[in-house]
N, C-alpha and C. Protein backbone atom coordinates (compact mmCIF):
# COMPACT_ATOMS: atom_id res chain seq x y z
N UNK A 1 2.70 10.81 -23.52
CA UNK A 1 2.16 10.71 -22.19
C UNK A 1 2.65 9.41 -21.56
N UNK A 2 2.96 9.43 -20.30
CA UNK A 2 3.43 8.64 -19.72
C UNK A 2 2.55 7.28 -18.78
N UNK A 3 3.07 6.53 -18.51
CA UNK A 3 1.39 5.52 -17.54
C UNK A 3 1.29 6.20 -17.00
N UNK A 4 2.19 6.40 -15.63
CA UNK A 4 2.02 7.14 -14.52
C UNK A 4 1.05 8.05 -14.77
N UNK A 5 0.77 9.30 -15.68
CA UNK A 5 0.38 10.36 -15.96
C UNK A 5 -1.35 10.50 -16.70
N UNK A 6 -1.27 8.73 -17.28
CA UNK A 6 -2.64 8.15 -17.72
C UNK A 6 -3.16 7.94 -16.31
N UNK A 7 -2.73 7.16 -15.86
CA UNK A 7 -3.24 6.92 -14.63
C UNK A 7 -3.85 7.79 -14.01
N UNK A 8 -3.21 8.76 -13.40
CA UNK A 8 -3.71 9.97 -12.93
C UNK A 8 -4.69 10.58 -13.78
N UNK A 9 -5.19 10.58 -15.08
CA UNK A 9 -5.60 11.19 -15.93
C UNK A 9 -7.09 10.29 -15.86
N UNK A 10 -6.99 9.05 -16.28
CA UNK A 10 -7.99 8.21 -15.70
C UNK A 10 -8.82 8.57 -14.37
N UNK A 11 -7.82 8.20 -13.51
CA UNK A 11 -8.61 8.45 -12.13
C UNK A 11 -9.48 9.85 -11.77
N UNK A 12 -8.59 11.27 -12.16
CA UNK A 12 -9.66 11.89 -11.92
C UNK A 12 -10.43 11.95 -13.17
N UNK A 13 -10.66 11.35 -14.21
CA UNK A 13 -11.58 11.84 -15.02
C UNK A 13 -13.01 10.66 -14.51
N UNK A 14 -12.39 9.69 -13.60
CA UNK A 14 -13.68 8.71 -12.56
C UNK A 14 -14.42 9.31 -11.82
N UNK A 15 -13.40 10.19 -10.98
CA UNK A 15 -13.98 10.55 -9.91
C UNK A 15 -14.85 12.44 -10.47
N UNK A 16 -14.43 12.64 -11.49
CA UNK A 16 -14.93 13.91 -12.14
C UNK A 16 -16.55 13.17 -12.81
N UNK A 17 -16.70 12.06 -13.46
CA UNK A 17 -17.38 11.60 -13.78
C UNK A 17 -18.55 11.02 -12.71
N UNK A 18 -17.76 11.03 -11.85
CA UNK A 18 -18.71 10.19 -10.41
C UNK A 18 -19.89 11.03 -9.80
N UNK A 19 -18.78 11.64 -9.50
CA UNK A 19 -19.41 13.39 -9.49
C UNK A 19 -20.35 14.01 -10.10
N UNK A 20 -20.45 14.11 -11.15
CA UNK A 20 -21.40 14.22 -12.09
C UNK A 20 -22.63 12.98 -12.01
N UNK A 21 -22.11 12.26 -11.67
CA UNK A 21 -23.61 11.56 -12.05
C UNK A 21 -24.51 11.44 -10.26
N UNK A 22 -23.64 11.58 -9.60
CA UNK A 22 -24.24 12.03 -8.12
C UNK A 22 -25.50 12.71 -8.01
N UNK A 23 -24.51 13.84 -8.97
CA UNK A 23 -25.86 14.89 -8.73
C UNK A 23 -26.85 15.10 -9.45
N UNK A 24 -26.93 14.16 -10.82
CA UNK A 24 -28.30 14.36 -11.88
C UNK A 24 -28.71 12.57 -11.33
N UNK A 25 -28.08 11.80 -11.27
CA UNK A 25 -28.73 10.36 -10.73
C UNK A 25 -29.16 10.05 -9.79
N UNK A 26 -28.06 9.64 -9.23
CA UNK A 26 -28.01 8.91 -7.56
C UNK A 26 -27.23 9.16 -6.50
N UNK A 27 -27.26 9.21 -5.47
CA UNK A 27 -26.46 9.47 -4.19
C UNK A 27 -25.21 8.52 -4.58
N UNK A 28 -25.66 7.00 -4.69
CA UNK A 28 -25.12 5.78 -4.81
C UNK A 28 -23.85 6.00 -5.55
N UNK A 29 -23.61 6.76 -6.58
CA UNK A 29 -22.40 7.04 -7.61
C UNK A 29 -20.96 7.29 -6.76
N UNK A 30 -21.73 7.95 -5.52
CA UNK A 30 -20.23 8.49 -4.58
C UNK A 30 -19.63 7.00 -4.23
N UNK A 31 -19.80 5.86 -4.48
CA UNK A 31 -19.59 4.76 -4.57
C UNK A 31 -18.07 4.56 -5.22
N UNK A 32 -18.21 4.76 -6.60
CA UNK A 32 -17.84 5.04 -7.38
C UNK A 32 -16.41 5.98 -7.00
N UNK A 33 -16.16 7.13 -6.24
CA UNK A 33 -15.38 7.90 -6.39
C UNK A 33 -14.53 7.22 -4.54
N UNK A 34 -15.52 6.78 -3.97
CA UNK A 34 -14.95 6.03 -2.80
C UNK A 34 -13.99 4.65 -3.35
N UNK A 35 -14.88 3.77 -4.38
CA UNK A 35 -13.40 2.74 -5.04
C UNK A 35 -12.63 3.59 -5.72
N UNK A 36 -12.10 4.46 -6.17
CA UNK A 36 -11.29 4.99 -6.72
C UNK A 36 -10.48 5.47 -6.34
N UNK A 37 -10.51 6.07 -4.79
CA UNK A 37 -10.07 6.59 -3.73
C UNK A 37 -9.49 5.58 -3.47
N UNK A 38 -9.87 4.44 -2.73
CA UNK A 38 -9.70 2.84 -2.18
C UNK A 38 -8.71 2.42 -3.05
N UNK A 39 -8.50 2.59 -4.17
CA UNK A 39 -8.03 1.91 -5.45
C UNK A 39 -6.11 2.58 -5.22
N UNK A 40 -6.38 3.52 -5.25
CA UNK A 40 -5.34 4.79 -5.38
C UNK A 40 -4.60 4.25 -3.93
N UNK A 41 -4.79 4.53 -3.08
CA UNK A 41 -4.45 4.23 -1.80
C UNK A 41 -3.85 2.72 -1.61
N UNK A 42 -4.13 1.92 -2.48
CA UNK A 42 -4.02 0.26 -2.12
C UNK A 42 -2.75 -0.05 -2.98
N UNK A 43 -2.97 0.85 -4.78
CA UNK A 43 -1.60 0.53 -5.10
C UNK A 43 -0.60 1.22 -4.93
N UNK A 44 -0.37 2.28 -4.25
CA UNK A 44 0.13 2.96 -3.59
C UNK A 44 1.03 2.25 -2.29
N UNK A 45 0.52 1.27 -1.97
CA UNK A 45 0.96 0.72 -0.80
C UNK A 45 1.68 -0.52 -1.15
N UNK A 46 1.04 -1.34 -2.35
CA UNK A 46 1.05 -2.59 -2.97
C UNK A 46 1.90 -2.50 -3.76
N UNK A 47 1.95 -1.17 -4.51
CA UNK A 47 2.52 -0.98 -5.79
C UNK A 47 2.17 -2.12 -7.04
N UNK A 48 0.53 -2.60 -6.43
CA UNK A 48 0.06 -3.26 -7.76
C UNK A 48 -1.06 -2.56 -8.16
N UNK A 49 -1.02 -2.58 -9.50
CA UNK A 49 -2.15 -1.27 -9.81
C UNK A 49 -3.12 -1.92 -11.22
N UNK A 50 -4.29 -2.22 -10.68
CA UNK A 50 -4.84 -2.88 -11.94
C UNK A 50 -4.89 -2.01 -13.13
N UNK A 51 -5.26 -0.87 -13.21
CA UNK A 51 -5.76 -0.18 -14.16
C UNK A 51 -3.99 0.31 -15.12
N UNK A 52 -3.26 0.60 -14.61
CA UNK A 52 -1.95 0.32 -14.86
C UNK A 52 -1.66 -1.19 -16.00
N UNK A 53 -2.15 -2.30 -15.58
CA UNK A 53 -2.15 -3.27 -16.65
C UNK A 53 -3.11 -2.83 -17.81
N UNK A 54 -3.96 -2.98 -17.33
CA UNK A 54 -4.92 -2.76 -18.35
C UNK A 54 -4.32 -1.25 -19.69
N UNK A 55 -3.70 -0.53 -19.21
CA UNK A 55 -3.14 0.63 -19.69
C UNK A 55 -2.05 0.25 -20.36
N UNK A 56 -1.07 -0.44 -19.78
CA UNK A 56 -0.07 -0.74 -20.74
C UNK A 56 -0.13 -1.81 -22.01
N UNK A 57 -1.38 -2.71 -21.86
CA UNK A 57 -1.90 -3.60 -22.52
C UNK A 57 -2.06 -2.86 -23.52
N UNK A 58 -3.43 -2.08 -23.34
CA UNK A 58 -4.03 -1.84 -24.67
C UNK A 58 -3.07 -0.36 -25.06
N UNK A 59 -2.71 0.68 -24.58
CA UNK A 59 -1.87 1.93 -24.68
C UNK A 59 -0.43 1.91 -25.40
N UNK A 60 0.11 0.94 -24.33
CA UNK A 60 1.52 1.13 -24.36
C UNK A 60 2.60 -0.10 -24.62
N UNK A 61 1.83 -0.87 -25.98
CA UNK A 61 2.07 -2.28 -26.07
C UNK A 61 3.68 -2.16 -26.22
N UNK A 62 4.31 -1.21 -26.96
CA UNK A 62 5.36 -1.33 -27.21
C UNK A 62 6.60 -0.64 -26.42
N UNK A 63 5.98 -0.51 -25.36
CA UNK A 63 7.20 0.58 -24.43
C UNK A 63 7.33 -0.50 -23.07
């Protein structure tokens, strides 16, 4: 698996998760799927992507 493809794999499993807790918790969770949204959109533009570090750190030390 590739970052790129973690990444994507991450994100919706946030916003799948966000989701879920919306509707047995709190309204407040859509929070949650709005930074993720926000997130996506910014390194997209920036082409700096935190979760991307954090991924190749612990994932993909050797590639």
């Amino acid at each position: 698996m590739t970052v790129e493809n973690s990444i994507r794999l991450l994100a919706g499993s946030m916003i799948i998760l966000s989701l879920v807790l919306y509707l047995l918790v709190s309204p407040y969770w859509l929070l949650l799927t709005a930074f993720v949204g926000l997130n996506l959109m910014q390194s997209s533009i920036t082409k700096f992507c935190p979760a991307e570090i954090m991924l190749r750190r612990v994932f993909f030390k050797g590639k």
